[in-house]
C-alpha atoms as a PDB file:
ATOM      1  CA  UNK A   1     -87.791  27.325  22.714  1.00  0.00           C
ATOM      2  CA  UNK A   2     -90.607  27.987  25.331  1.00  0.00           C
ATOM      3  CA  UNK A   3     -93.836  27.678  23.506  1.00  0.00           C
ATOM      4  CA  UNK A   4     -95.339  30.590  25.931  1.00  0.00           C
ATOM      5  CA  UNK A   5     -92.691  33.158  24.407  1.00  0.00           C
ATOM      6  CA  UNK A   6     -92.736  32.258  20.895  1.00  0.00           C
ATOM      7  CA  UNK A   7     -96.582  32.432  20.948  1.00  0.00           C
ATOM      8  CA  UNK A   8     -96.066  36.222  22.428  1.00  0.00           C
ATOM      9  CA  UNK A   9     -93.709  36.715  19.927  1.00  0.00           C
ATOM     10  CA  UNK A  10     -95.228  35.835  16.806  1.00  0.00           C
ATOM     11  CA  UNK A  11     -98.357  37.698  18.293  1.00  0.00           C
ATOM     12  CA  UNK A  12     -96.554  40.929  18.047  1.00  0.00           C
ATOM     13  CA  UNK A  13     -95.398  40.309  14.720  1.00  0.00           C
ATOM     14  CA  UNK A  14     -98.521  39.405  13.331  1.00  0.00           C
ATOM     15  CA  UNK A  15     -99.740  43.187  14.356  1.00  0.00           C
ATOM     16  CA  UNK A  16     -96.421  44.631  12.716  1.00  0.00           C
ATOM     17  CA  UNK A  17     -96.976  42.834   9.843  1.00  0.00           C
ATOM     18  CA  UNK A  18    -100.773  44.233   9.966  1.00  0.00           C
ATOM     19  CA  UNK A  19     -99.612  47.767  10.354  1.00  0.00           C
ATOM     20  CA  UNK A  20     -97.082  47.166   7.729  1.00  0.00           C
ATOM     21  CA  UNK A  21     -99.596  46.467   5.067  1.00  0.00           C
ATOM     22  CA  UNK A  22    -102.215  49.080   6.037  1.00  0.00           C
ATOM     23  CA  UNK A  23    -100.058  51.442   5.731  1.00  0.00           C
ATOM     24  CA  UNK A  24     -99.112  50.219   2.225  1.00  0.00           C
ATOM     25  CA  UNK A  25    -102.761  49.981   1.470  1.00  0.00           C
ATOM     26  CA  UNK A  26    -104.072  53.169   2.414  1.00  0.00           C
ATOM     27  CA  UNK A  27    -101.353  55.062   2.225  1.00  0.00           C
ATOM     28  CA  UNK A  28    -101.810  59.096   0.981  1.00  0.00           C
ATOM     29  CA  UNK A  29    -102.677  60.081  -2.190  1.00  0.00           C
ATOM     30  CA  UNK A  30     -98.998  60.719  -4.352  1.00  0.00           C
ATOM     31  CA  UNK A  31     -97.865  63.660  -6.861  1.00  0.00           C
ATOM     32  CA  UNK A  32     -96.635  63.832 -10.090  1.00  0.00           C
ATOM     33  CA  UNK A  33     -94.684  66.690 -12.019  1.00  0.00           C
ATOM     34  CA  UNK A  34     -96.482  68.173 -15.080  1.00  0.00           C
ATOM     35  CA  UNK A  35     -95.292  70.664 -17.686  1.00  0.00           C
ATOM     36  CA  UNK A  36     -98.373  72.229 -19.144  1.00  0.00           C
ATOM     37  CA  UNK A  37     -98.217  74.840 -22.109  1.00  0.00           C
ATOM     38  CA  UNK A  38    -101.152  76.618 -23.261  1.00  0.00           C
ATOM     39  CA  UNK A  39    -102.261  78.752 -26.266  1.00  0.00           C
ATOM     40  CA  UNK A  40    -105.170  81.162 -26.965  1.00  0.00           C
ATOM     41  CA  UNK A  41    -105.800  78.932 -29.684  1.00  0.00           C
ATOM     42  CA  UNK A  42    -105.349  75.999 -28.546  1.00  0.00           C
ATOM     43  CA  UNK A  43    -102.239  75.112 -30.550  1.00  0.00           C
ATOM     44  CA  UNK A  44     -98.909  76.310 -31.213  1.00  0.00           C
ATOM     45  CA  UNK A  45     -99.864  76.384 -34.618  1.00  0.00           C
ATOM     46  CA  UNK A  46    -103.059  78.406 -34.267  1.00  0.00           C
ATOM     47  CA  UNK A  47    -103.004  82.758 -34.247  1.00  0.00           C
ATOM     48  CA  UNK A  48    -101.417  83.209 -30.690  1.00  0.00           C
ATOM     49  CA  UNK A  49    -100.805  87.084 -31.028  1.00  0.00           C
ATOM     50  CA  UNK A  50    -103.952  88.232 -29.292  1.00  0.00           C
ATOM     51  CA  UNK A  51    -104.621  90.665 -32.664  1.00  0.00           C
ATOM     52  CA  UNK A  52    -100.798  91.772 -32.293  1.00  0.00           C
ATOM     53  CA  UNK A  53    -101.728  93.726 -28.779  1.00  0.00           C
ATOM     54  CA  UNK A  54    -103.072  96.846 -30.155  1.00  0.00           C
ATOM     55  CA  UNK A  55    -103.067  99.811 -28.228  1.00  0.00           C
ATOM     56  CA  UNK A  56    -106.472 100.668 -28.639  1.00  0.00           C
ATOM     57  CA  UNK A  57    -107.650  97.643 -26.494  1.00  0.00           C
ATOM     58  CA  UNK A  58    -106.881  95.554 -23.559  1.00  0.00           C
ATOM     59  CA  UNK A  59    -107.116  91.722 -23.474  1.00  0.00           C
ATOM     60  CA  UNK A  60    -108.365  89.248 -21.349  1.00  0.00           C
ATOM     61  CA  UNK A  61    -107.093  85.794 -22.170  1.00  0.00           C
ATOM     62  CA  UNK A  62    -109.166  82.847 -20.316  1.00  0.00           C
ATOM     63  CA  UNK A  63    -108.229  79.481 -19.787  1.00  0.00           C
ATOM     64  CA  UNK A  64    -110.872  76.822 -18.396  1.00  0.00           C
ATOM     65  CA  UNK A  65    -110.450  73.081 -17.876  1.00  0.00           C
ATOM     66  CA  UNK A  66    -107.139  73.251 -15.941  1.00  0.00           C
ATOM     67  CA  UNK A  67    -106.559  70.216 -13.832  1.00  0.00           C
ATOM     68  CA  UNK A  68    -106.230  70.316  -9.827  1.00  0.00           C
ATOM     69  CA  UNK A  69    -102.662  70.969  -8.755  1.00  0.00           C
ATOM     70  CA  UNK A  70    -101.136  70.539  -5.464  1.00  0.00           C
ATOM     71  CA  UNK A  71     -98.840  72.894  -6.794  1.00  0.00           C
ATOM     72  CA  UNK A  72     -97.392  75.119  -9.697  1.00  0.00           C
ATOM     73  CA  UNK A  73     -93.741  74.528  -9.304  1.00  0.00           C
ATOM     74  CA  UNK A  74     -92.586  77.510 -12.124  1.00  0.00           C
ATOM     75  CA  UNK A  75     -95.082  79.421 -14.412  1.00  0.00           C
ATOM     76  CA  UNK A  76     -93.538  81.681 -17.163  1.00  0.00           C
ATOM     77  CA  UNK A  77     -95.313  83.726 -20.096  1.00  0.00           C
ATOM     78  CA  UNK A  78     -93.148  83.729 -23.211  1.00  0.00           C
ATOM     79  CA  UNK A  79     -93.968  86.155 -26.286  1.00  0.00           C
ATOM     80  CA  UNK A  80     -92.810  85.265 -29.408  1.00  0.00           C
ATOM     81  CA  UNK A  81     -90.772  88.392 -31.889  1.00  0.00           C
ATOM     82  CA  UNK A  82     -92.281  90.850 -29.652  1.00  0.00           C
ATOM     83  CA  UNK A  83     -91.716  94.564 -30.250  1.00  0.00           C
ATOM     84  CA  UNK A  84     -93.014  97.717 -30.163  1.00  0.00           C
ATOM     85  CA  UNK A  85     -94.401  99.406 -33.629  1.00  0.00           C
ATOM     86  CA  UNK A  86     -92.444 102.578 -33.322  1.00  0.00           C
ATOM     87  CA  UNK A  87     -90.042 104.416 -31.350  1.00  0.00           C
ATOM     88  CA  UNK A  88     -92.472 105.965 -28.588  1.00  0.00           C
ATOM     89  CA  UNK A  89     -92.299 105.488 -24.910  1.00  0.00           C
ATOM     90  CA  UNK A  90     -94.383 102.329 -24.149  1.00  0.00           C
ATOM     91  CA  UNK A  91     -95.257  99.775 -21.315  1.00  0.00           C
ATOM     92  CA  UNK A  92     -97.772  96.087 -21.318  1.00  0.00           C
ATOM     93  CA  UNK A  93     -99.365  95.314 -17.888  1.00  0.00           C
ATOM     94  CA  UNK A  94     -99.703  91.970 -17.659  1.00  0.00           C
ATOM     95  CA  UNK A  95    -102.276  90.923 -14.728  1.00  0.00           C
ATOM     96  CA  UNK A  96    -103.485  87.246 -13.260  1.00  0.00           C
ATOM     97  CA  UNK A  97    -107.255  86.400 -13.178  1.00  0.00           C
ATOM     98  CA  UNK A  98    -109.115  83.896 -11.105  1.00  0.00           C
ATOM     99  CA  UNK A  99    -112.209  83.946 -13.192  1.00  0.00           C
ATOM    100  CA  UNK A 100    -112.653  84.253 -17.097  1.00  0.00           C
ATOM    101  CA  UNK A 101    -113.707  87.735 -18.317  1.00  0.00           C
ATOM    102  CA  UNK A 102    -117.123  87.569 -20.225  1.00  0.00           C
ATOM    103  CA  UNK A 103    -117.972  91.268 -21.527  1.00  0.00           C
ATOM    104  CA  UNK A 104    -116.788  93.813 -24.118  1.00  0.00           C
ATOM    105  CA  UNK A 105    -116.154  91.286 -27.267  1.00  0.00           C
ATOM    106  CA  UNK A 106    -115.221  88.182 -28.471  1.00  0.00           C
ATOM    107  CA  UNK A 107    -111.668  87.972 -30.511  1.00  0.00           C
ATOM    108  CA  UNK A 108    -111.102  83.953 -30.742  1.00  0.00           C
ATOM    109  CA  UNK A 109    -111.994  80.947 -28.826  1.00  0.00           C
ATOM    110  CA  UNK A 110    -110.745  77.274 -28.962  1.00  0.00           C
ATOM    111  CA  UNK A 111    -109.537  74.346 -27.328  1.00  0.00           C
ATOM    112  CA  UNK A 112    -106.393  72.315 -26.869  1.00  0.00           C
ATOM    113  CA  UNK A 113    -104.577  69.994 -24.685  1.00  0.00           C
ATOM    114  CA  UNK A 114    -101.939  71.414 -22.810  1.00  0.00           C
ATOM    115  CA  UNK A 115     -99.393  67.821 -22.426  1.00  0.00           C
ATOM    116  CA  UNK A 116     -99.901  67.338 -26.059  1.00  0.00           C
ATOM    117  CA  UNK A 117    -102.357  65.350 -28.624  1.00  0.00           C
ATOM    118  CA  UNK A 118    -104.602  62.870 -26.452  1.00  0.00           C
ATOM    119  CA  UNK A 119    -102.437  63.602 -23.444  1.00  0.00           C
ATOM    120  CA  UNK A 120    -105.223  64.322 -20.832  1.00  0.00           C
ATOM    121  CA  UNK A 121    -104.364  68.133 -20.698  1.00  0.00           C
ATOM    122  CA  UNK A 122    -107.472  69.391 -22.387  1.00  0.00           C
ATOM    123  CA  UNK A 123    -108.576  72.623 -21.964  1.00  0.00           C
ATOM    124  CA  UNK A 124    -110.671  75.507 -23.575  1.00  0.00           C
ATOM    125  CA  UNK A 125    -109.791  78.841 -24.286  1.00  0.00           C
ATOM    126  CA  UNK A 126    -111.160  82.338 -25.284  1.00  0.00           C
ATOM    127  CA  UNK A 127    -109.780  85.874 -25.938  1.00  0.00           C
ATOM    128  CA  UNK A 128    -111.795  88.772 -25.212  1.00  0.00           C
ATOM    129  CA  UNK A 129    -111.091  92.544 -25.845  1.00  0.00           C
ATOM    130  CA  UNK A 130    -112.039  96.096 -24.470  1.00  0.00           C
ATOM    131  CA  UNK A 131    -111.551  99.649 -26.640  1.00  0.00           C
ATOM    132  CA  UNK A 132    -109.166 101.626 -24.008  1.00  0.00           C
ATOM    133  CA  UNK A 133    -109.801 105.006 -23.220  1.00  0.00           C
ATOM    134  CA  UNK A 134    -106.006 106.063 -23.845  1.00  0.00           C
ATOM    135  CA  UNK A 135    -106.303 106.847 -27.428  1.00  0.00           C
ATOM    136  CA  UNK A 136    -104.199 107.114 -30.141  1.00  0.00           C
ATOM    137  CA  UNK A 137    -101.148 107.983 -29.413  1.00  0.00           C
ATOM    138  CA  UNK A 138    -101.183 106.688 -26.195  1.00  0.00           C
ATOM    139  CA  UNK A 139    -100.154 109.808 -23.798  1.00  0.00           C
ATOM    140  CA  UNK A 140    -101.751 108.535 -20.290  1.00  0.00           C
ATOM    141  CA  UNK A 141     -99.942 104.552 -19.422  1.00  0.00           C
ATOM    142  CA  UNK A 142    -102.123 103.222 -16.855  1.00  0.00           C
ATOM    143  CA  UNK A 143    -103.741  99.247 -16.181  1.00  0.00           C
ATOM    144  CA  UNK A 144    -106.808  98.880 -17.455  1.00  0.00           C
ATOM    145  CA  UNK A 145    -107.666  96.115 -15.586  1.00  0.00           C
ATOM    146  CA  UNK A 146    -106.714  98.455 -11.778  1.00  0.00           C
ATOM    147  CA  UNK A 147    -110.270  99.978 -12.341  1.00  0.00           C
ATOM    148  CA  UNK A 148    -113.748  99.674 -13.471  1.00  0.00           C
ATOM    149  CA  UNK A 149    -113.685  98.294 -17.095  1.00  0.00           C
ATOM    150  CA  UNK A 150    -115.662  96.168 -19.773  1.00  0.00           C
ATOM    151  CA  UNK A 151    -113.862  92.705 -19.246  1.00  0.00           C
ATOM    152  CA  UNK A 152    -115.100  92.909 -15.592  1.00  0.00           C
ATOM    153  CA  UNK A 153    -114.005  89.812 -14.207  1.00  0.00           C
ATOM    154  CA  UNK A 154    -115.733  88.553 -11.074  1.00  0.00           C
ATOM    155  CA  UNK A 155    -113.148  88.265  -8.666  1.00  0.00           C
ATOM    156  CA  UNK A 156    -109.605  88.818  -8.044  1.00  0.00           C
ATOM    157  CA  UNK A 157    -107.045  90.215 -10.043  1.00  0.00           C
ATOM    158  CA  UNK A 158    -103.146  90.108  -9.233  1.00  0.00           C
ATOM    159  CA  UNK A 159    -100.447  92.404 -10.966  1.00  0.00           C
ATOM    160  CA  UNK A 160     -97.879  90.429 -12.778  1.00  0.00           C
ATOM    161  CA  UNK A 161     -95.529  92.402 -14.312  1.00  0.00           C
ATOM    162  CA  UNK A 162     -95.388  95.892 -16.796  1.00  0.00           C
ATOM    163  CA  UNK A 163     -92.703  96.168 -19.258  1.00  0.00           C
ATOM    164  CA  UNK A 164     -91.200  98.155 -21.868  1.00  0.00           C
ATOM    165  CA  UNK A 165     -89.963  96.999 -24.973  1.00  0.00           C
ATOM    166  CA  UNK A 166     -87.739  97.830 -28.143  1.00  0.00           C
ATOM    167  CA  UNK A 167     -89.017  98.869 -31.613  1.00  0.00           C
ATOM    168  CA  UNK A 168     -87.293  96.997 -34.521  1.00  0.00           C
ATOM    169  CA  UNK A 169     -84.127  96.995 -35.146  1.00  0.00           C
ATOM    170  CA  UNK A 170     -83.103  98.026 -31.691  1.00  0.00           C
ATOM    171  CA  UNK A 171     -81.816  95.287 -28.967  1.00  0.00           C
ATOM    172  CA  UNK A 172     -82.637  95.168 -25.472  1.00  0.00           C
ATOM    173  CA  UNK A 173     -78.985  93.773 -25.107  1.00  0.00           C
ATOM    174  CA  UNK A 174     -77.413  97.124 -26.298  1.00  0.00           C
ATOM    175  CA  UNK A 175     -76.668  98.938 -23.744  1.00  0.00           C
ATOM    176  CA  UNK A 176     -77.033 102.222 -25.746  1.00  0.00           C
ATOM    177  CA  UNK A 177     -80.057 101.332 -26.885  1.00  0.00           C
ATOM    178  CA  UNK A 178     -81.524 100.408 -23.182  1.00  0.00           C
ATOM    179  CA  UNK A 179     -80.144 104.225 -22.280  1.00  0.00           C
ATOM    180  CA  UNK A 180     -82.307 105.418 -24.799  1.00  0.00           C
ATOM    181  CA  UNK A 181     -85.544 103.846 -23.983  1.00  0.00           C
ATOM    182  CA  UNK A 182     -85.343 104.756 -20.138  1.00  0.00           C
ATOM    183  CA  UNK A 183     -84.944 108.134 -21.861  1.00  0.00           C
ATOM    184  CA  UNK A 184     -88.243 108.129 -23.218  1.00  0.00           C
ATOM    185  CA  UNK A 185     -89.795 106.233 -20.575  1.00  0.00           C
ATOM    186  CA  UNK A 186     -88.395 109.025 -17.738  1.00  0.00           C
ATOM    187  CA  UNK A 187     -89.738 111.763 -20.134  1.00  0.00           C
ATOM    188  CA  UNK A 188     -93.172 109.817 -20.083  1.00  0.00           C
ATOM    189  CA  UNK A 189     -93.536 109.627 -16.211  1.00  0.00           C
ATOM    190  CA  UNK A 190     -92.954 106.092 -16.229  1.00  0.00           C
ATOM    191  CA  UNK A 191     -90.134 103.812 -14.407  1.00  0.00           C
ATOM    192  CA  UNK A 192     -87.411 103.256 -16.090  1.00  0.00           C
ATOM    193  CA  UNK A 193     -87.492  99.845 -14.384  1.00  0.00           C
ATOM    194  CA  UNK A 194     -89.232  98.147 -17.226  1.00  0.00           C
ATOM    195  CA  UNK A 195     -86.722  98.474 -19.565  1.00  0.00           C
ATOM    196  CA  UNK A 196     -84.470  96.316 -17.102  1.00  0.00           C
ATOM    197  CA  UNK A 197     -84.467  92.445 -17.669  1.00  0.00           C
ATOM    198  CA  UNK A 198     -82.660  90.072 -15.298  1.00  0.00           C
ATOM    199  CA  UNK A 199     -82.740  90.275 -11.501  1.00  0.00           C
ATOM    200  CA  UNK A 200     -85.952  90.443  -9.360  1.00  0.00           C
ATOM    201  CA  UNK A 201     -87.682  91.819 -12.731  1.00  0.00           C
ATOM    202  CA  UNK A 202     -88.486  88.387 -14.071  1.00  0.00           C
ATOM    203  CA  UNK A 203     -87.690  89.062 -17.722  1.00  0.00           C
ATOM    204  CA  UNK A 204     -85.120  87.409 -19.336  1.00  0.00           C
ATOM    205  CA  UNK A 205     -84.928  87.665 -23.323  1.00  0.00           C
ATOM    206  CA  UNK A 206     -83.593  85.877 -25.787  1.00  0.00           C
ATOM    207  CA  UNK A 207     -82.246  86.466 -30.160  1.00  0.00           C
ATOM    208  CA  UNK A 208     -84.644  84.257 -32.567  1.00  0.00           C
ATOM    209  CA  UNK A 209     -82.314  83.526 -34.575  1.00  0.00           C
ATOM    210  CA  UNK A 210     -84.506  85.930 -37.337  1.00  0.00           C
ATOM    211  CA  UNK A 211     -83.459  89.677 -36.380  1.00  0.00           C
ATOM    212  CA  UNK A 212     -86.033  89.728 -33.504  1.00  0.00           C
ATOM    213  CA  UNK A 213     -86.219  88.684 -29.597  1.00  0.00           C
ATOM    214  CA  UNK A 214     -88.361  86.500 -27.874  1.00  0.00           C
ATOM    215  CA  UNK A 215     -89.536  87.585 -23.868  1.00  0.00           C
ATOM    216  CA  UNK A 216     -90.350  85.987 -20.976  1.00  0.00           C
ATOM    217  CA  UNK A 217     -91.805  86.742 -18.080  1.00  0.00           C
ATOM    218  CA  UNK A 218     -91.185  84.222 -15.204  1.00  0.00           C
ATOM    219  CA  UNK A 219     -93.745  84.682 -11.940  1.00  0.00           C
ATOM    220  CA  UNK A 220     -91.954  84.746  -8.451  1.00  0.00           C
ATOM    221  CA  UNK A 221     -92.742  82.349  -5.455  1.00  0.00           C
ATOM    222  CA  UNK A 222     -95.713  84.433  -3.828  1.00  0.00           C
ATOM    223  CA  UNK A 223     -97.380  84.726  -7.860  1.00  0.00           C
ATOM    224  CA  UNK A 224     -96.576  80.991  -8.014  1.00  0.00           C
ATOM    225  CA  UNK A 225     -98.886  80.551  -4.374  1.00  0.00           C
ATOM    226  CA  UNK A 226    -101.856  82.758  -5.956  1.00  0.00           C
ATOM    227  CA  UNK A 227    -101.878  81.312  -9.037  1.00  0.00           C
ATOM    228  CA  UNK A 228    -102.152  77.393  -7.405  1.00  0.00           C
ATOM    229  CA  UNK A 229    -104.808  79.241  -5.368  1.00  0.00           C
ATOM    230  CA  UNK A 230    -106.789  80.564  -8.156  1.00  0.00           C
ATOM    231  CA  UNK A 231    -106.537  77.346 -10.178  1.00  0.00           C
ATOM    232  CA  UNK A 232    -108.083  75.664  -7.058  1.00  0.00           C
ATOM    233  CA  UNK A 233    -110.055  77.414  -6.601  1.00  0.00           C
ATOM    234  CA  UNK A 234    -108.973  78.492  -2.841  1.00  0.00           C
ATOM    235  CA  UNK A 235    -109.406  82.513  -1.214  1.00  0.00           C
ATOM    236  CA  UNK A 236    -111.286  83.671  -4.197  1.00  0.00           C
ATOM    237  CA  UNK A 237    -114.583  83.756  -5.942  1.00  0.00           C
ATOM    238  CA  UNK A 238    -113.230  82.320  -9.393  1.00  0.00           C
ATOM    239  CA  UNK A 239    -114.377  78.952 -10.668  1.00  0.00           C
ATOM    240  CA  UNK A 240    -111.356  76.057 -10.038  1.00  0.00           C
ATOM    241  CA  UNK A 241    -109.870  74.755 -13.071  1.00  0.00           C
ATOM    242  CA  UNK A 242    -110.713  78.719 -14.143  1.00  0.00           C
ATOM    243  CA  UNK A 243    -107.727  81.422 -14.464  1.00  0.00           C
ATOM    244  CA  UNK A 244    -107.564  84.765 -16.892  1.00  0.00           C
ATOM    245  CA  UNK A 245    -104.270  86.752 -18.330  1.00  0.00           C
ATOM    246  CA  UNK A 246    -104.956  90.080 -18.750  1.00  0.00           C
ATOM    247  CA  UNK A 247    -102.859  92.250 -21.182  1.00  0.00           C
ATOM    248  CA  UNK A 248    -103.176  96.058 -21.534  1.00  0.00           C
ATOM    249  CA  UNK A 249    -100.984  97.368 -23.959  1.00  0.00           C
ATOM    250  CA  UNK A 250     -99.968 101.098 -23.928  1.00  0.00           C
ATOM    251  CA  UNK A 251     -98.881 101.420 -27.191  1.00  0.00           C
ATOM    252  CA  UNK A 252     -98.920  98.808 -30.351  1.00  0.00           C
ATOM    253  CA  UNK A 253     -96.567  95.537 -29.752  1.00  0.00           C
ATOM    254  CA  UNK A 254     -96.288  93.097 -32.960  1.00  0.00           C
ATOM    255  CA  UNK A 255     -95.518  89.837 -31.713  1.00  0.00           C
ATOM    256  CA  UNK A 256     -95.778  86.211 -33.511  1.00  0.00           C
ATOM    257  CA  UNK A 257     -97.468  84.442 -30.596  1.00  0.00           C
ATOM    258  CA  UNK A 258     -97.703  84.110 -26.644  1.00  0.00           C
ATOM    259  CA  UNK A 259     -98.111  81.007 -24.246  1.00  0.00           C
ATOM    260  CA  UNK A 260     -97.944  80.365 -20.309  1.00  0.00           C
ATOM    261  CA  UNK A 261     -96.630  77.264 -19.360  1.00  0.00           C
ATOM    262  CA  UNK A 262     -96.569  75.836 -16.170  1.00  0.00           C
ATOM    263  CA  UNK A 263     -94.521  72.812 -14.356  1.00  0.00           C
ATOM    264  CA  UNK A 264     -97.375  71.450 -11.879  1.00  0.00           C
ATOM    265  CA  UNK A 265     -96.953  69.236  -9.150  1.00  0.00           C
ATOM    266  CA  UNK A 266    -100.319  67.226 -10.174  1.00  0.00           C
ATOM    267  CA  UNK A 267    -102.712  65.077  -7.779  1.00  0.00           C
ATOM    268  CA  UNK A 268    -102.998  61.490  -8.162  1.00  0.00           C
ATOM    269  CA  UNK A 269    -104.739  59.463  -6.100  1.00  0.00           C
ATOM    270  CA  UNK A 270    -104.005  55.989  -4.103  1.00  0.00           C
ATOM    271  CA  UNK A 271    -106.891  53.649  -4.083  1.00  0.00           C
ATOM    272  CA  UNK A 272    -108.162  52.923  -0.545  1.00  0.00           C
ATOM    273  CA  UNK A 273    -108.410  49.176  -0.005  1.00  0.00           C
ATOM    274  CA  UNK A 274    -112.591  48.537   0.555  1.00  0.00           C
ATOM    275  CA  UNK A 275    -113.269  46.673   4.044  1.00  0.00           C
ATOM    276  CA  UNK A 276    -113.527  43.519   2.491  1.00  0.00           C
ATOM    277  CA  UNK A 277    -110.058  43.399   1.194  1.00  0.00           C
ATOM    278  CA  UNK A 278    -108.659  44.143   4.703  1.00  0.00           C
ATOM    279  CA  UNK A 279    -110.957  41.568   5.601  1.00  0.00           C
ATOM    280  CA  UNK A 280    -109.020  39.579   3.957  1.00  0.00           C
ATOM    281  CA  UNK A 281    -105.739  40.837   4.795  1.00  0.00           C
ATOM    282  CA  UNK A 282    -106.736  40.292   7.930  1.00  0.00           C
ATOM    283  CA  UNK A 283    -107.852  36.453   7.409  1.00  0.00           C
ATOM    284  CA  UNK A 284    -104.112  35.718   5.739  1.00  0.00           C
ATOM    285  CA  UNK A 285    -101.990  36.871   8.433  1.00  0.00           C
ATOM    286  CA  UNK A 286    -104.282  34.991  11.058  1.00  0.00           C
ATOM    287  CA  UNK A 287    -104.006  31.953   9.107  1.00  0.00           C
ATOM    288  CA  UNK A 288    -100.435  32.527   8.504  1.00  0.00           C
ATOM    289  CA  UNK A 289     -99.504  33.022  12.770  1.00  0.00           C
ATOM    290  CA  UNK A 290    -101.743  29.588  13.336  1.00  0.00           C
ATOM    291  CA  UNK A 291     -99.066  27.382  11.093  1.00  0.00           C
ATOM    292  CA  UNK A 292     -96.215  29.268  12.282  1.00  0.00           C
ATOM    293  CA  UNK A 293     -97.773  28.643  16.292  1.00  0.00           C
ATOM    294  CA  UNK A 294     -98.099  25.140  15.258  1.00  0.00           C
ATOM    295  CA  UNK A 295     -94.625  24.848  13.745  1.00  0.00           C
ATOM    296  CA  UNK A 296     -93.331  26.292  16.732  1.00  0.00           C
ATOM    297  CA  UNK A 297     -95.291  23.950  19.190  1.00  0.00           C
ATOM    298  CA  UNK A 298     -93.970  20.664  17.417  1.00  0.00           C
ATOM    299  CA  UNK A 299     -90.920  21.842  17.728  1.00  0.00           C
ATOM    300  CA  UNK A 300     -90.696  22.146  21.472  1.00  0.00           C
ATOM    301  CA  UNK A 301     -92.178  18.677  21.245  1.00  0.00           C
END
């Protein structure tokens, strides 16, 4: 072999091999899917019915603590045995935060950890509540949270959903029974839309096995970008880590509990090799091309 090309040869190898491990070094940071459930207590096994709705408030649920995502893959609200107290027209507004609400007054406040026990998911949580100026019965259905109110978040607030729901013992799978709810909804002035589930509504619903139904609302693809946003804290004036649920029930809905969870596409980071270990990266491979340059030499002895 001529000595002249094998030394160019294993010259350009030694810088592959260079790049090679840089790259492997230093590469980006990687991602990790997370499925994250909160409570406004902290625990599943905690009160979770944010005092049952009532009609003569609205709700602001905060949760604080939440990790950096580079995304939220899905998000979805469930709400345990929901239904409405009696057979009256009715609709919840449901509305996204990017800052905890601190007036009007304190209902509960706790903590939990939203992978599990000791699973690095930790996060606080607080409930706070308005008196609505809709009375009792509710006759005007409006969101509380679309103008001026107690709560007063600072910063932005994103409609979710509004939805109508049955009293006990009617199904929202009965067809005669969804006819006459959008009867009392038209009467009311209000769409008869929310008693719809499927489709681009984003409820779906589901028999507890106990005479009731559980709900859940799942958020679309342009909710999914604002609420990555607001946990980031990115185009808004909320805290990061910091998001609110806001609930304003226009009329009374029992329920046995409510929790968002979210599938997350978490950030974990790479360590970045220090300049002395590609120092010494550096100082292998150059040790590594003299013996092979020597090897090669003696052999064209």
């Amino acid at each position: 072999m001529n000595f002249s090309i094998a030394r160019r040869r294993v010259k350009g190898q030694i810088w592959q091999w260079a790049l090679v491990a840089t790259v492997i070094l230093a590469g980006p940071a990687s991602a990790r899917a997370d499925v994250l459930t909160y409570y406004p207590s902290g625990s599943a096994a905690g009160t979770n019915d944010l005092g049952d709705l009532d009609h003569t408030n609205y709700y602001a649920w905060n949760i604080t603590g939440i990790a950096p995502v580079q995304s939220v893959l899905s998000a979805s609200l469930t709400f345990k045995n929901l239904y409405n107290w009696d057979n009256t027209a009715n609709v919840l507004y449901v509305d996204l935060l990017d800052n905890a609400a601190t007036g009007g007054t304190l209902l509960s406040s706790g903590a939990g950890d939203a992978n599990g026990a000791s699973a690095g998911g930790g996060y606080g949580t607080s409930v706070r509540y308005g008196v609505d100026a809709s009375g009792s019965p509710v006759t005007v259905f409006n969101d509380a949270f679309d103008s001026a109110n107690t709560l007063a978040p600072t910063g932005l607030e994103s409609t979710l959903t509004e939805h109508s729901f049955m009293p006990d013992p009617r199904s929202p799978g009965n067809a005669t029974d969804v006819t006459w709810l959008k009867g009392l909804l038209s009467g009311a002035g209000i769409p008869t839309v929310d008693a719809d589930f499927g489709g681009t509504t984003g409820w779906s619903f589901a028999s507890n096995g106990a005479g009731g139904y559980d709900y859940t609302y799942t958020f679309s693809a342009t909710q999914l970008t604002k609420l990555t946003n607001y946990i980031d804290g990115i185009n808004g004036a909320g805290s990061a880590g910091t998001i609110g649920i806001a609930l304003d029930p226009d009329c009374h809905f029992f329920n046995d509990g409510i929790s968002l969870t979210l599938t997350t596409q978490a950030l974990t980071t790479q360590a970045v090799p220090e300049p002395a270990s590609l120092m010494l990266l550096g100082t292998g491979l150059v040790f590594c091309a003299r013996r092979y340059r020597r090897k090669v030499s003696g052999s064209n002895i």
